[in-house]
C-alpha atoms as a PDB file:
ATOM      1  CA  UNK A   1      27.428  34.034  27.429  1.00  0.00           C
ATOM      2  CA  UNK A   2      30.950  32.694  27.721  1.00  0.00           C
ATOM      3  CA  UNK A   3      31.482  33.499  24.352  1.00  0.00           C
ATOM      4  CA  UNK A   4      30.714  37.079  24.700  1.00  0.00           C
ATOM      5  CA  UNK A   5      32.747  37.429  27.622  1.00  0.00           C
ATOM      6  CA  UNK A   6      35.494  35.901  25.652  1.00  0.00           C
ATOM      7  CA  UNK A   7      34.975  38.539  22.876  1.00  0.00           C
ATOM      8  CA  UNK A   8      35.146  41.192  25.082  1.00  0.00           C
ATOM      9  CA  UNK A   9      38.739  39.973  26.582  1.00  0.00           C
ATOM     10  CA  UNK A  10      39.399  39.872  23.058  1.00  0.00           C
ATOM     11  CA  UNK A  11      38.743  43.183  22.001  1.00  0.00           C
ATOM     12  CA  UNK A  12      40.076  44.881  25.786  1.00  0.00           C
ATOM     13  CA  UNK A  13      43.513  42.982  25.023  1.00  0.00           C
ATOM     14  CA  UNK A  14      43.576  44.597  21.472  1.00  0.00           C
ATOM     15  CA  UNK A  15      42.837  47.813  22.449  1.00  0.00           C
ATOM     16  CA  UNK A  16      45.441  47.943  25.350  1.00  0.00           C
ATOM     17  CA  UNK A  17      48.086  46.771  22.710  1.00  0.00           C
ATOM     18  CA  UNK A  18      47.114  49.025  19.898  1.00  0.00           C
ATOM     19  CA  UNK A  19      47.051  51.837  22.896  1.00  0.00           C
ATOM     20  CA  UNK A  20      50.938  50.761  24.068  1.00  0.00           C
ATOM     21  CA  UNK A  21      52.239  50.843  21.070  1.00  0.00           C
ATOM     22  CA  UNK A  22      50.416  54.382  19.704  1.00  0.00           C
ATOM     23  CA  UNK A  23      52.039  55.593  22.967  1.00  0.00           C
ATOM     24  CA  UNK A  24      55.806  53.815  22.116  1.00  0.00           C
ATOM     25  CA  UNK A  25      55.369  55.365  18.851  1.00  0.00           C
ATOM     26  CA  UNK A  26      54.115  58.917  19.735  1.00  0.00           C
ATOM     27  CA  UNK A  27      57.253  58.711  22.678  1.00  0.00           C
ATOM     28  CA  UNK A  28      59.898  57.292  20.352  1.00  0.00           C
ATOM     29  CA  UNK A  29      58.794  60.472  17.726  1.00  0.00           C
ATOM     30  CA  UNK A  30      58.239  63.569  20.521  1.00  0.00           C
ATOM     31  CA  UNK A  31      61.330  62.776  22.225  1.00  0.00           C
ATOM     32  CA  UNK A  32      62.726  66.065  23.152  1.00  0.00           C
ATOM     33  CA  UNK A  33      66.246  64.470  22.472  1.00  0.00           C
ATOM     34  CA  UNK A  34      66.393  62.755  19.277  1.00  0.00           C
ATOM     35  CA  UNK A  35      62.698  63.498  17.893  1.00  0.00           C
ATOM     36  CA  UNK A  36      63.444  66.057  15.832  1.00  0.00           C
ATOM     37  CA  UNK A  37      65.948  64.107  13.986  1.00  0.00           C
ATOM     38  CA  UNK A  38      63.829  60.911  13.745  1.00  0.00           C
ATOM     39  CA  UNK A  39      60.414  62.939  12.573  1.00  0.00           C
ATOM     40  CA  UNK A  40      63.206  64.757   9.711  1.00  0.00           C
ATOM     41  CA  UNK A  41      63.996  61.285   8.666  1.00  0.00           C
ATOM     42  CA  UNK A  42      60.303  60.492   8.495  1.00  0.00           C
ATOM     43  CA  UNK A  43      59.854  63.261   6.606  1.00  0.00           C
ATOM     44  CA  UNK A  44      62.010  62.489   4.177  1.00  0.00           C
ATOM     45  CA  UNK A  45      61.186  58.864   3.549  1.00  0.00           C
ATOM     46  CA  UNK A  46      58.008  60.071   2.834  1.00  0.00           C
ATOM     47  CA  UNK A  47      58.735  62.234   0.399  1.00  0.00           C
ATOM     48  CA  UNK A  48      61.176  59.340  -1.208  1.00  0.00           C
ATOM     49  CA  UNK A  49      58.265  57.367  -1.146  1.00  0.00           C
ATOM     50  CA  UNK A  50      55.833  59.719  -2.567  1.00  0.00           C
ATOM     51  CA  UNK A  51      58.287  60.391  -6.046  1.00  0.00           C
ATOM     52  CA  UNK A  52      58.995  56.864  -6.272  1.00  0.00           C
ATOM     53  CA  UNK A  53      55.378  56.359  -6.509  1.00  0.00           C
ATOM     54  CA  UNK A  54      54.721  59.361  -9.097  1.00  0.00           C
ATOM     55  CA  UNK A  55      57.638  57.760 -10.673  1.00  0.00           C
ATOM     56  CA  UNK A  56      56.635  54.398 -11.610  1.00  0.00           C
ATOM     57  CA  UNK A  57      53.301  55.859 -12.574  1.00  0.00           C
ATOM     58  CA  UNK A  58      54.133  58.010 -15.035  1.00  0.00           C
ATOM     59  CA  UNK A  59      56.333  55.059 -16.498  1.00  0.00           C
ATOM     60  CA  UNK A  60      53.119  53.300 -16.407  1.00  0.00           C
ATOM     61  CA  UNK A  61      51.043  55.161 -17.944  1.00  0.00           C
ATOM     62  CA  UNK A  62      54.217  56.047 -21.095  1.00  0.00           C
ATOM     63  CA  UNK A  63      54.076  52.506 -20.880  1.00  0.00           C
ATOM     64  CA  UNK A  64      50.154  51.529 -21.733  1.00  0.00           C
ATOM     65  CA  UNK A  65      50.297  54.422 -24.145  1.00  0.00           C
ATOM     66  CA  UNK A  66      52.939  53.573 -26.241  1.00  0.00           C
ATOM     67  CA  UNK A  67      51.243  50.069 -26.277  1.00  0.00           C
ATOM     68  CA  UNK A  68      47.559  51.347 -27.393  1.00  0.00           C
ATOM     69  CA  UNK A  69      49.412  53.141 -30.134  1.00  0.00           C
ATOM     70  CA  UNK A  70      50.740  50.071 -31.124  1.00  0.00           C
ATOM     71  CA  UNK A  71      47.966  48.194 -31.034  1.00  0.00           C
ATOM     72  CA  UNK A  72      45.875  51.381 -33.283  1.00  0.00           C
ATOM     73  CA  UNK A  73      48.898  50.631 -35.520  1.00  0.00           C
ATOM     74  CA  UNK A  74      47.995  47.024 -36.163  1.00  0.00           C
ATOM     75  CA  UNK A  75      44.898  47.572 -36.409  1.00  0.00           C
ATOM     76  CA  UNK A  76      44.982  49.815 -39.698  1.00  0.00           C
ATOM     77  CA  UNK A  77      44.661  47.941 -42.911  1.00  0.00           C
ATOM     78  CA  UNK A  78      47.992  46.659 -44.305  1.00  0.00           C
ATOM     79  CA  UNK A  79      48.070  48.877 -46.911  1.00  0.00           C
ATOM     80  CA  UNK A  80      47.681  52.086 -45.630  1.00  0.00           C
ATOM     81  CA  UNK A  81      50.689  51.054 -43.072  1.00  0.00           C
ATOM     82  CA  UNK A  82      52.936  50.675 -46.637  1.00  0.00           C
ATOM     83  CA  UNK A  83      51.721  54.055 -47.430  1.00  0.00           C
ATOM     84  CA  UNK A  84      53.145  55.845 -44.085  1.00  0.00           C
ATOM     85  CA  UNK A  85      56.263  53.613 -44.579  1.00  0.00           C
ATOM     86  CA  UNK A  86      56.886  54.533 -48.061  1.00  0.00           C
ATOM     87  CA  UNK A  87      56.091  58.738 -46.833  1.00  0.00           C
ATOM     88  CA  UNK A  88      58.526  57.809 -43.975  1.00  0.00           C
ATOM     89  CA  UNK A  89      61.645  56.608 -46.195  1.00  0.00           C
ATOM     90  CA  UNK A  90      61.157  59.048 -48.841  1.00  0.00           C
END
């Protein structure tokens, strides 16, 4: 019994802090003053954020391709790698 009542403080805390601070967020963002300069800056951290992302995936995935070709490469028999290299110099 104690231990449920204990739970429920718990969780009536929690939920009174996550409120306060949705509502310090949602007031710091919709102030009529400043907001619309603080949501901009949002904005564009977002969008930072988003082609930094698309960035280092596409390096990624250059990345594990070049290194499957390589791998293919090694793979073939040693002398049909002479042959490309000899086709290649020539």
């Amino acid at each position: 019994m104690a231990s449920q009542r204990n739970l429920l403080g718990r969780w009536l805390f929690s939920t009174l802090v996550t409120g306060t601070m949705l509502g310090a967020g949602l007031m710091f963002l919709l102030d009529p003053m400043l907001g619309r300069g603080r949501r901009a800056r949002l904005l564009e951290k977002g969008v930072k954020a988003r082609h930094r992302t698309m960035s280092h995936a596409h390096k990624a995935v250059r990345h594990l391709r070049n290194r499957s070709k390589g791998m293919v490469a090694r793979l073939r028999p040693a002398h049909i790698r002479k042959v490309v290299l000899r086709a290649r110099t020539a």
